[in-house]
N, C-alpha and C. Protein backbone atom coordinates (compact mmCIF):
# COMPACT_ATOMS: atom_id res chain seq x y z
N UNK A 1 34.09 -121.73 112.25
CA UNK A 1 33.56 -120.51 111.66
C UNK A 1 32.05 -120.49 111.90
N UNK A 2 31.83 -119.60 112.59
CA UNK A 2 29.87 -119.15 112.57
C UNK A 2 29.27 -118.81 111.70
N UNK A 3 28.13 -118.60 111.44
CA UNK A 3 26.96 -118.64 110.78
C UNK A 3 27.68 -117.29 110.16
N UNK A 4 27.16 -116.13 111.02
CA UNK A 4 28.03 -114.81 110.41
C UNK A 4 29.64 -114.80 109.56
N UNK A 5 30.31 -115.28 110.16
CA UNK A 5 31.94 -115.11 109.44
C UNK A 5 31.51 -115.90 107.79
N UNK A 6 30.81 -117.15 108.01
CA UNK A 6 30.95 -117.64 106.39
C UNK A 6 29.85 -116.67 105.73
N UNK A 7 28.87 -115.92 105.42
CA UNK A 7 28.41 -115.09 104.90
C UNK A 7 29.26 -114.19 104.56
N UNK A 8 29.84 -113.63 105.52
CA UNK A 8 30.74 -112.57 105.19
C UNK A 8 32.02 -112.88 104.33
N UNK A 9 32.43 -114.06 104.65
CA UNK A 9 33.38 -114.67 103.38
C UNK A 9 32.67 -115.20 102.23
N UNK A 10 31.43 -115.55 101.64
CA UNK A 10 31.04 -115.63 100.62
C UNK A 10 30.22 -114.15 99.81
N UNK A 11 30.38 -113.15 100.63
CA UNK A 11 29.74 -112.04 100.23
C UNK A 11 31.05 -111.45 99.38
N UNK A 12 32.34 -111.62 99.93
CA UNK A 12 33.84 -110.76 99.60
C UNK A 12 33.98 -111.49 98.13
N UNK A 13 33.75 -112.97 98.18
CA UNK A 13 33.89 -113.50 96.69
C UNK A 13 33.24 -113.27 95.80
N UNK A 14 32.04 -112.91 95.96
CA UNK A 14 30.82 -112.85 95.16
C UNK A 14 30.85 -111.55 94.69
N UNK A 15 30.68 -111.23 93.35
CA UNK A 15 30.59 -110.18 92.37
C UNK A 15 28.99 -109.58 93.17
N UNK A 16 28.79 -107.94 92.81
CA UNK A 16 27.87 -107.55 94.05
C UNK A 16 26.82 -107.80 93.04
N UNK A 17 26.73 -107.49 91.41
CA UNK A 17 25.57 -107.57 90.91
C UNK A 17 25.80 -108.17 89.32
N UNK A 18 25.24 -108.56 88.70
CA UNK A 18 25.39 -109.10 86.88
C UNK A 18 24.52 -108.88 86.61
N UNK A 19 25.28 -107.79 85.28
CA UNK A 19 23.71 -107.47 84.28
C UNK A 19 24.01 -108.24 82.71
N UNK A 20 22.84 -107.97 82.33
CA UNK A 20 22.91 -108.65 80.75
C UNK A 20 22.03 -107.32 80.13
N UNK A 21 23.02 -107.33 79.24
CA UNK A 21 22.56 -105.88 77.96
C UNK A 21 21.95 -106.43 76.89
N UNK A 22 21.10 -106.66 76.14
CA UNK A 22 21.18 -107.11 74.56
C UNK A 22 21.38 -106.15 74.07
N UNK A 23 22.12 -106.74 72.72
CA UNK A 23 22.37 -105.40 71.76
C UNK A 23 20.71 -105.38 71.13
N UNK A 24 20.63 -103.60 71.02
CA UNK A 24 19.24 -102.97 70.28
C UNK A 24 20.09 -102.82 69.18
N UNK A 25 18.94 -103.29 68.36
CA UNK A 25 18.91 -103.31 66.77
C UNK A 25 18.57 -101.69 66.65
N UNK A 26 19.52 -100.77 65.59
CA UNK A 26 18.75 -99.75 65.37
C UNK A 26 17.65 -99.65 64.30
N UNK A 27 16.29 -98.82 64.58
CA UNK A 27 15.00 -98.91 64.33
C UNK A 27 14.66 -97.53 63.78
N UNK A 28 13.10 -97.77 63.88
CA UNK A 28 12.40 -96.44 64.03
C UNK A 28 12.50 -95.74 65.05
N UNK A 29 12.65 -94.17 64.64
CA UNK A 29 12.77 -93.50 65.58
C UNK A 29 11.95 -92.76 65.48
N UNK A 30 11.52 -91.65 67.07
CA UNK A 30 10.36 -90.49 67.07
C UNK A 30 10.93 -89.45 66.53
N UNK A 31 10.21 -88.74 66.32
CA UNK A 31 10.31 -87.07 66.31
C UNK A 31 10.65 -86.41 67.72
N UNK A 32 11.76 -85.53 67.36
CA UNK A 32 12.49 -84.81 68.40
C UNK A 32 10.99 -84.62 69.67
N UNK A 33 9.97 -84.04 69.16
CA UNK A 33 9.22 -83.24 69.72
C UNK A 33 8.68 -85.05 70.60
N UNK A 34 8.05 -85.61 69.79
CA UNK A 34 7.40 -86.44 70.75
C UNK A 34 8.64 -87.81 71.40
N UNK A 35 9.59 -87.60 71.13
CA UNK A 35 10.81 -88.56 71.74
C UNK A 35 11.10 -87.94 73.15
N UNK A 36 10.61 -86.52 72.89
CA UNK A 36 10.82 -85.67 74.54
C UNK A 36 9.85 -85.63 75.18
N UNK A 37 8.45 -86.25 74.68
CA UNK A 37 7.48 -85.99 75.53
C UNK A 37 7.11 -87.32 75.87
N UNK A 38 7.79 -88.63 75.47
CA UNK A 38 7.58 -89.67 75.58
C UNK A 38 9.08 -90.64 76.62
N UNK A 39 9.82 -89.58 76.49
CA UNK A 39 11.19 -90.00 77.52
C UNK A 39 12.13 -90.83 76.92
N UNK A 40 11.65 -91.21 75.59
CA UNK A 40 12.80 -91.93 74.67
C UNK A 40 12.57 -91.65 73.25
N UNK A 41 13.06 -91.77 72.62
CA UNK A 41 13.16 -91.61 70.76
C UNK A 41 13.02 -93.00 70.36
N UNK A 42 13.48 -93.85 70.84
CA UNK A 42 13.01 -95.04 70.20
C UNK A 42 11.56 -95.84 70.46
N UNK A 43 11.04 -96.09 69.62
CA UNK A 43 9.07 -96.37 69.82
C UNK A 43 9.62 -98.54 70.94
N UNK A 44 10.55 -99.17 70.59
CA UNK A 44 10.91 -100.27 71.21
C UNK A 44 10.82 -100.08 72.39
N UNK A 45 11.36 -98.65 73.36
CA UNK A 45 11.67 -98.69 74.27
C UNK A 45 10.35 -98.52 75.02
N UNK A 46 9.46 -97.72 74.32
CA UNK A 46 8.47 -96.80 75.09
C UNK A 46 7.35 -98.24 75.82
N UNK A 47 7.49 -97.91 77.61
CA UNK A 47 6.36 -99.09 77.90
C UNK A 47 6.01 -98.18 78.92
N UNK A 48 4.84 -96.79 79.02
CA UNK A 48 4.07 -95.90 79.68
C UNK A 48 3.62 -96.95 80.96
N UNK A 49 3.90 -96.19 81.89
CA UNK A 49 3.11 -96.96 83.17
C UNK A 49 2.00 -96.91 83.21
N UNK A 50 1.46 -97.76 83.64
CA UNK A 50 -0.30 -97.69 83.37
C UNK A 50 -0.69 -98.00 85.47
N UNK A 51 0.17 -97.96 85.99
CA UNK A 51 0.44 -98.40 87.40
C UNK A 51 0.15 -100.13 87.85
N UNK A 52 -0.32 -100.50 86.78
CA UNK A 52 0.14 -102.30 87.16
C UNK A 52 1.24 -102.61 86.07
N UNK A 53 1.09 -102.48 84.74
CA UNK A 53 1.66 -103.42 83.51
C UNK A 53 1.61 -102.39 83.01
N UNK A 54 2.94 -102.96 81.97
CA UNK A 54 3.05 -102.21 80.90
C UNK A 54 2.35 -102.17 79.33
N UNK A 55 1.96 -101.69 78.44
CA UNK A 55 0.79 -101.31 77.57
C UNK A 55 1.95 -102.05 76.20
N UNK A 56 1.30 -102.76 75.65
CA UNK A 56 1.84 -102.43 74.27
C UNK A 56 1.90 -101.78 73.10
């Protein structure tokens, strides 16, 4: 078997991706008005791009 064929047989076994969820605790939440101007209702989620890092 070549270089190519065993890739391609360990690619068919292999699951394509794994995620991990934590469960969110429910919290504080925004106001309709600023949960829409902020892209989420929950204040946990909110991390505004600042174009390097995210802000706390």
């Amino acid at each position: 078997m070549n270089r190519n064929e065993n890739a391609d047989c360990r690619r068919r076994r292999l699951p394509l991706v794994m995620a991990y969820v934590p469960w969110q605790e429910w919290g504080e939440r925004y106001d309709n008005e600023r949960g829409f101007a902020r892209g989420t209702i929950f204040p946990d989620l909110f991390y505004p791009f600042l174009g390097r890092e995210a802000a706390d």
